[in-house]
C-alpha atoms as a PDB file:
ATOM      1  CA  UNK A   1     104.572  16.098  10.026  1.00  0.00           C
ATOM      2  CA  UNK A   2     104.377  19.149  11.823  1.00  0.00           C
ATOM      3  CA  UNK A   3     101.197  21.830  11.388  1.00  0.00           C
ATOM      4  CA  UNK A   4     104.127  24.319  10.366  1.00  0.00           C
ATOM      5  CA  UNK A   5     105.338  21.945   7.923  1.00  0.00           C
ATOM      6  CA  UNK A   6     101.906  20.666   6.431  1.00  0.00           C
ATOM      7  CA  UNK A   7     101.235  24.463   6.270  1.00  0.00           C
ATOM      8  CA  UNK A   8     104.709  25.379   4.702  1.00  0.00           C
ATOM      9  CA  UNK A   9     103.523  22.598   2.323  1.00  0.00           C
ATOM     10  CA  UNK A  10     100.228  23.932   1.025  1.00  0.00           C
ATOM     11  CA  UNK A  11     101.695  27.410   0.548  1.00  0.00           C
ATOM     12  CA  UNK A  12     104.676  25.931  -1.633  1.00  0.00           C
ATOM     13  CA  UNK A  13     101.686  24.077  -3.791  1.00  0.00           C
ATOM     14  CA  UNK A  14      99.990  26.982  -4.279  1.00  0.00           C
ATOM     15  CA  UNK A  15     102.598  29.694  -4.664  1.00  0.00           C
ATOM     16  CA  UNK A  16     104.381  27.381  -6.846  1.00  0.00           C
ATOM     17  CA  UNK A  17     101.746  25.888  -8.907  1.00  0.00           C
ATOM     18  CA  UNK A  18     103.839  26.381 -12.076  1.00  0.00           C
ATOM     19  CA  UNK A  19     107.036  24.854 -10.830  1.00  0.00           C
ATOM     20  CA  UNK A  20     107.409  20.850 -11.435  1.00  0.00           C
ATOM     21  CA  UNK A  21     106.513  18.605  -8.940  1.00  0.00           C
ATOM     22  CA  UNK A  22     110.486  17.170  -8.792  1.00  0.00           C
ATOM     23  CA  UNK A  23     111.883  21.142  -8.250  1.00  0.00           C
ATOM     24  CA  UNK A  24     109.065  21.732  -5.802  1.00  0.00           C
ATOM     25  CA  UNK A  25     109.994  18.897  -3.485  1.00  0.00           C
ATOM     26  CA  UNK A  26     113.723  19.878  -3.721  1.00  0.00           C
ATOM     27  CA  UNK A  27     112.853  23.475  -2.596  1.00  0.00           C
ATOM     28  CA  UNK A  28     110.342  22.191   0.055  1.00  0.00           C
ATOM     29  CA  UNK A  29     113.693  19.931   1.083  1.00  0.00           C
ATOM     30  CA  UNK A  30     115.899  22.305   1.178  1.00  0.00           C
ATOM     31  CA  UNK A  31     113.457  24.621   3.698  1.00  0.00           C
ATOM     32  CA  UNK A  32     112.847  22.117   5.839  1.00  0.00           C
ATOM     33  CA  UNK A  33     116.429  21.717   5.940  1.00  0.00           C
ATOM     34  CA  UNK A  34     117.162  25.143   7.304  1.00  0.00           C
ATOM     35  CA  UNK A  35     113.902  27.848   7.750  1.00  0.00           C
ATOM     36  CA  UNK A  36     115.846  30.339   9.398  1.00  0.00           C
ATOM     37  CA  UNK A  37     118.231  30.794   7.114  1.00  0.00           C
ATOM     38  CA  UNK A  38     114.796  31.185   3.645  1.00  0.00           C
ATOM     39  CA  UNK A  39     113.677  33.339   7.079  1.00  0.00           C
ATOM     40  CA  UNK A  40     116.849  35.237   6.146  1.00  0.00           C
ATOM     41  CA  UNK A  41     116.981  35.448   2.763  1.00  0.00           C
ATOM     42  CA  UNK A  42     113.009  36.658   2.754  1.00  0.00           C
ATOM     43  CA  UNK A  43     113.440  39.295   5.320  1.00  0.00           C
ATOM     44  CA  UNK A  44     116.464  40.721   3.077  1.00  0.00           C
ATOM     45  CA  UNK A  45     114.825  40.447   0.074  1.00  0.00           C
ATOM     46  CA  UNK A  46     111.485  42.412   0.959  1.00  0.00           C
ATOM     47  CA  UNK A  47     113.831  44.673   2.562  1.00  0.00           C
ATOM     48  CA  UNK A  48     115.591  45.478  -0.589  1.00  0.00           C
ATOM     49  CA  UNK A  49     112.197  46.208  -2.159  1.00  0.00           C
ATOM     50  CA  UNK A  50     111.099  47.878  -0.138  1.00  0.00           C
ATOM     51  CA  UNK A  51     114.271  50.587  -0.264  1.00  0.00           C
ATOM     52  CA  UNK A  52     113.156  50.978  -3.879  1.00  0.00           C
ATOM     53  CA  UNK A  53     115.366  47.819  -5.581  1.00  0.00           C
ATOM     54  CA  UNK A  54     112.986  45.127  -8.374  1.00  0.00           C
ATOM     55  CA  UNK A  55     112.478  42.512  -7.205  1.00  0.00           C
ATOM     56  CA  UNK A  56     114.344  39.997  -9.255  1.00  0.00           C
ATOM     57  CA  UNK A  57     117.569  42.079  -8.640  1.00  0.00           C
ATOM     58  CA  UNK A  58     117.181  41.729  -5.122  1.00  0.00           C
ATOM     59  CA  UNK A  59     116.549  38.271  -4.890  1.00  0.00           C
ATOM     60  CA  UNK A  60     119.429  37.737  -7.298  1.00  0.00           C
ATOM     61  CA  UNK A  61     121.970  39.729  -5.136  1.00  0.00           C
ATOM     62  CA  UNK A  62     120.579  38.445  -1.405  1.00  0.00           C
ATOM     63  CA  UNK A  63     121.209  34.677  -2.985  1.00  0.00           C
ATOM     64  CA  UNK A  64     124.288  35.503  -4.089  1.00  0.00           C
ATOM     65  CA  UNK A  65     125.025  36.248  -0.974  1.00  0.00           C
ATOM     66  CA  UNK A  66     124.115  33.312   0.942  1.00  0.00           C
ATOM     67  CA  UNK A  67     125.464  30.947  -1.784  1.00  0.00           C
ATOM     68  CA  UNK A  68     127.670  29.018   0.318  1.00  0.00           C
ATOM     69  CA  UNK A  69     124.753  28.627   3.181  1.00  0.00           C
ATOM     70  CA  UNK A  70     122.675  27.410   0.132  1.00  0.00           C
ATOM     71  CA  UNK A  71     125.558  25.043  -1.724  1.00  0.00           C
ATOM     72  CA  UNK A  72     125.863  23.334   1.736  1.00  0.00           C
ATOM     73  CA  UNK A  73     122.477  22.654   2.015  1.00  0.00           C
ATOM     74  CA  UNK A  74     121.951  21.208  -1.282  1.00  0.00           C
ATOM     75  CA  UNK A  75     125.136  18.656  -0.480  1.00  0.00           C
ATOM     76  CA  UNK A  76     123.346  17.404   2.527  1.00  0.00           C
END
């Protein structure tokens, strides 16, 4: 395991402390998977916010975007 990795992991335990265990490993999965592409999505989403849009919207409207990046990655 990488230091970014074992890192990436700790954040994900904290952050998502509320999440079960099962749905935390699948996001931590699908990550790992492909970083630059949550890279991405994060970027675009504090972006959003930052031009004035909630949150939630704008994470609902970047994933939308990227939904077949993110279907693909779940089939792997």
């Amino acid at each position: 395991m990488s230091i970014q990795n074992f890192l990436l992991n700790k954040y994900a335990n904290w952050k998502l402390k509320d999440v079960p265990e099962a749905q935390r490993k699948q996001m931590m999965a699908l990550v790992t998977k492909d970083p630059e592409l949550f890279k991405k999505i994060g970027e675009e989403i504090e972006r959003r916010k930052k031009g004035g849009e909630p949150e939630m919207k704008a994470a609902m409207e970047v994933m939308k975007k990227y939904r077949t990046e993110l279907a693909s990655l779940m089939q792997k």
